[in-house]
Protein backbone atom coordinates (compact mmCIF):
# COMPACT_ATOMS: atom_id res chain seq x y z
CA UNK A 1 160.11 1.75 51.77
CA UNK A 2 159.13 -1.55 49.85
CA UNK A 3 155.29 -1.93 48.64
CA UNK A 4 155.99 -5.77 50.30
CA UNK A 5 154.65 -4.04 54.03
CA UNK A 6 154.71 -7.01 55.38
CA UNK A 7 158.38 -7.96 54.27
CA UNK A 8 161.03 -6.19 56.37
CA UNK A 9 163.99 -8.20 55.93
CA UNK A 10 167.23 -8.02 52.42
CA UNK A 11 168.32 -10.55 50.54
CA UNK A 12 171.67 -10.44 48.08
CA UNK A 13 170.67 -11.89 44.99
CA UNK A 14 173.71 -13.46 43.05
CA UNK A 15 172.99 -13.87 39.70
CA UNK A 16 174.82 -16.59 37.16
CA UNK A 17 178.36 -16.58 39.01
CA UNK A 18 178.86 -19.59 36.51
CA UNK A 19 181.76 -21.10 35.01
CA UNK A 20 180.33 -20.39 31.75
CA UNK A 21 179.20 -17.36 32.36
CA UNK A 22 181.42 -15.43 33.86
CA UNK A 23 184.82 -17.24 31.93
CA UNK A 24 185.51 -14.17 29.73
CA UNK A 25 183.89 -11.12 31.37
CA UNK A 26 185.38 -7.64 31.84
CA UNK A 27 187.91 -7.28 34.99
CA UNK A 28 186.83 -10.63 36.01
CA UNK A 29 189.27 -11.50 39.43
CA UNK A 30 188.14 -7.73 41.07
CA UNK A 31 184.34 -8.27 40.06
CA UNK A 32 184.50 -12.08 41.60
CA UNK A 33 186.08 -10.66 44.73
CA UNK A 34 183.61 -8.25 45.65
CA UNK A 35 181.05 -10.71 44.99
CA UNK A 36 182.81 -12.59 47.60
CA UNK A 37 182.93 -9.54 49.56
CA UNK A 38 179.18 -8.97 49.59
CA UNK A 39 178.32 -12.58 50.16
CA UNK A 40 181.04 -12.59 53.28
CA UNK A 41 179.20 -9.53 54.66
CA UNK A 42 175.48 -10.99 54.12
CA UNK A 43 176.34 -13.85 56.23
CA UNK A 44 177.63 -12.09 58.65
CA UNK A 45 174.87 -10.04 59.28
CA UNK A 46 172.20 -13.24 58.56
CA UNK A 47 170.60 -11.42 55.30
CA UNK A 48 170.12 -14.50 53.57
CA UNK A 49 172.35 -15.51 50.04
CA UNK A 50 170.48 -16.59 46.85
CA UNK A 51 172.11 -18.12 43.97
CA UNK A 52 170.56 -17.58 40.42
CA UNK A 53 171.74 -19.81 38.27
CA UNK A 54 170.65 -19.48 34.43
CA UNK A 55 170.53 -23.22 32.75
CA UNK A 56 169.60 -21.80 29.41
CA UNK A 57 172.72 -22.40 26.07
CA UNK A 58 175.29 -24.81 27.02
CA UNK A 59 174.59 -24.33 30.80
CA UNK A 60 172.72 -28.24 31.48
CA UNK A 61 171.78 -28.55 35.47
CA UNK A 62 174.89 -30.63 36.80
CA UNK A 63 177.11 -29.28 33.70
CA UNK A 64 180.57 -27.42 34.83
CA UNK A 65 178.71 -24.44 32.62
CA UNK A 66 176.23 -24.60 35.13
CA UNK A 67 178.25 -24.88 38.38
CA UNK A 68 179.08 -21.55 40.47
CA UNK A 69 182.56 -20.24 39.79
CA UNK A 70 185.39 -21.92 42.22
CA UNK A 71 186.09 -18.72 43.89
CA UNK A 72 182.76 -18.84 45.14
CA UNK A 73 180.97 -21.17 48.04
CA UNK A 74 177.38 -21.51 48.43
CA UNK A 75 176.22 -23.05 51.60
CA UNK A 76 174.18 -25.88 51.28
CA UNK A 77 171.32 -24.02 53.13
CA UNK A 78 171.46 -21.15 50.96
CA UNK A 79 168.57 -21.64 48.12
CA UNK A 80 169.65 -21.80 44.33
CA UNK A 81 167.37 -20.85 42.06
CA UNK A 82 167.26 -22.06 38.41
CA UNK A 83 166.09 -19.61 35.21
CA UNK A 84 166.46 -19.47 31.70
CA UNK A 85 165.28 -15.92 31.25
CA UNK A 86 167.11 -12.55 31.74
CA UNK A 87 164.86 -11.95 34.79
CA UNK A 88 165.44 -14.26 37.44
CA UNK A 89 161.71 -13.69 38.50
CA UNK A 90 160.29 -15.19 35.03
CA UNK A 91 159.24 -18.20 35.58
CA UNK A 92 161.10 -19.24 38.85
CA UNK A 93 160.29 -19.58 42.78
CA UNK A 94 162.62 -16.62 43.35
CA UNK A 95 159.11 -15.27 44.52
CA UNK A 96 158.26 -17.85 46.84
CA UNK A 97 161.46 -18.57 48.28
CA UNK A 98 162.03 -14.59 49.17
CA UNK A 99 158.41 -14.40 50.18
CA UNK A 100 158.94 -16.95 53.09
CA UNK A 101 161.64 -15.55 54.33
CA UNK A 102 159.94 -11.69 54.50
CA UNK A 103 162.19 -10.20 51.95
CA UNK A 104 161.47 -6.83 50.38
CA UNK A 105 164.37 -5.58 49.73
CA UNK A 106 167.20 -7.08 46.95
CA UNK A 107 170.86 -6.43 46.62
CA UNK A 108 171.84 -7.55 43.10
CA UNK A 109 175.38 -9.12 42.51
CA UNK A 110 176.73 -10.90 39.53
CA UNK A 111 176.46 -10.86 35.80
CA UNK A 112 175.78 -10.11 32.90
CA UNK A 113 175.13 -6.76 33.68
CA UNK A 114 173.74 -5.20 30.41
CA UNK A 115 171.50 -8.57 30.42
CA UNK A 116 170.46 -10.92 33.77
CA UNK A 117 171.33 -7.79 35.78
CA UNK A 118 169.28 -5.32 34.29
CA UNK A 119 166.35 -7.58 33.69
CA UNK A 120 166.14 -8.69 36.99
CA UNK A 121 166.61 -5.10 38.53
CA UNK A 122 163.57 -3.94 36.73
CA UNK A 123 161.95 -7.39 37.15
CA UNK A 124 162.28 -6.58 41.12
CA UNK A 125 161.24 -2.62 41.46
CA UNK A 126 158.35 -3.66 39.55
CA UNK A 127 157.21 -6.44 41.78
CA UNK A 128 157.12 -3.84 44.71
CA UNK A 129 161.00 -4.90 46.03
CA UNK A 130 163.41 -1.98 47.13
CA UNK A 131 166.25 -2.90 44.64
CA UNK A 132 170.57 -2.01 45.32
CA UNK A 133 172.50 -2.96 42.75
CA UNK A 134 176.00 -3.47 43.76
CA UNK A 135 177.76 -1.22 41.78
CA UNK A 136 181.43 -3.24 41.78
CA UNK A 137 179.74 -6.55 41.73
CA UNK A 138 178.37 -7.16 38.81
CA UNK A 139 179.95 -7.16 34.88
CA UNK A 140 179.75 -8.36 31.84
CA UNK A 141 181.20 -9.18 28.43
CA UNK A 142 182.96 -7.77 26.00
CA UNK A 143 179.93 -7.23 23.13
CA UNK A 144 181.93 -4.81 21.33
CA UNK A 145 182.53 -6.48 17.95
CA UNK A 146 178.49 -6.17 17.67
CA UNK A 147 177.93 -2.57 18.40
CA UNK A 148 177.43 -2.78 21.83
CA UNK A 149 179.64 -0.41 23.97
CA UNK A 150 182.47 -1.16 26.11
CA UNK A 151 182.20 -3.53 29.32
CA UNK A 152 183.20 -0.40 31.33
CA UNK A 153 180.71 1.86 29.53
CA UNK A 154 177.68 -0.59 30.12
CA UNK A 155 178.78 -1.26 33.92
CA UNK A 156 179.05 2.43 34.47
CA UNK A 157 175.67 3.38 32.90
CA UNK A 158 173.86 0.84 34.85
CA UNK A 159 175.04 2.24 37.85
CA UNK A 160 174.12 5.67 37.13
CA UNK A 161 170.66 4.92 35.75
CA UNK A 162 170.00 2.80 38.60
CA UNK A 163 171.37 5.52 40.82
CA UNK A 164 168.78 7.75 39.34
CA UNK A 165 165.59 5.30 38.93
CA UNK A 166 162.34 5.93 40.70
CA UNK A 167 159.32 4.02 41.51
CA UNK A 168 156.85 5.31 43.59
CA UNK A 169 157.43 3.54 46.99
CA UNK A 170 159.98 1.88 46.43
CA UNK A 171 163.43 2.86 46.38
CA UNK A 172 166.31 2.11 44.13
CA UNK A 173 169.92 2.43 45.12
CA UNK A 174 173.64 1.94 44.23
CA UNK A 175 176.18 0.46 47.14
CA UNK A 176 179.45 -1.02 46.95
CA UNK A 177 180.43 -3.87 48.40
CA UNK A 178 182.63 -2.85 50.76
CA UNK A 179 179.61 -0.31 51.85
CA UNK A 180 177.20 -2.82 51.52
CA UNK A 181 174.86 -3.31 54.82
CA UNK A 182 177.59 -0.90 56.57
């Protein structure tokens, strides 16, 4: 259903699975493993992996801030893409790199989901990409102590306003992992 015609192939974007960004999120070790999940089933299927990584704060290129988290092994033919905005369009070659490979349609993974996530979600649908967010793949912090609500209150409303978001020709979705390309 993409406007990208010409694009018929997925991608699972994985955005800043980071030592320092991920170190303190909500229900960290399940989040991680479905991550793992998701990237275990893309391979096996040959939808290509793509690693956002966001280099902005105290995460330097080559930093342990900046690495991807242990758990987590990207293969050295998998591309890695380097931001420092929420949307991991903004200034990248996210573009280019899913344009040569006839993507138009994303799978989102990874955090933080009530920033990088949602940017990038609406960053995609609007560039003409069918967009699944993973619903059990992707968290956040806890942003409580400044008004913002609960990790499991921002995780839940993303999935059920991405559940429910429309663009005409284009189609967003929610999946799990375990559900994911199944």
């Amino acid at each position: 259903m993409s406007t990208l015609t010409d694009r018929p192939h997925a991608a699972l974007i994985v955005i800043d699975a980071q030592n320092g960004v991920v170190a303190q999120v909500h229900d960290r070790k399940n989040v991680v493993a479905n991550i793992g999940i998701a990237v275990d089933r893309a391979r096996a299927r040959g939808v290509p992996v793509v690693w956002v990584q966001d280099s902005a704060e105290d995460r330097e290129p080559g930093s342990e801030a900046y690495a991807i988290i242990p758990e987590l092994d990207p293969l050295a033919d998998e591309p890695r893409i380097e931001k420092q905005y929420g949307d991991a369009f903004e200034d990248t070659d996210l573009e280019g790199v899913l344009a040569a490979r006839g993507v138009g349609r994303l799978y989102i993974a990874g955090a933080q989901t009530d920033a990088c996530i949602r940017s990038t979600l609406h960053g995609a649908i609007t560039r003409g990409y069918d967009t699944v967010l993973v619903s059990d793949a992707h968290t956040t912090e806890d942003l409580t102590e400044w008004g913002a609500p609960s990790p499991e209150q921002v995780i839940a409303h993303t999935n059920l306003y991405w559940r429910s978001h429309s663009a005409p020709g284009r189609e967003a979705a929610v999946t799990t992992a375990a559900d994911l390309f199944g």
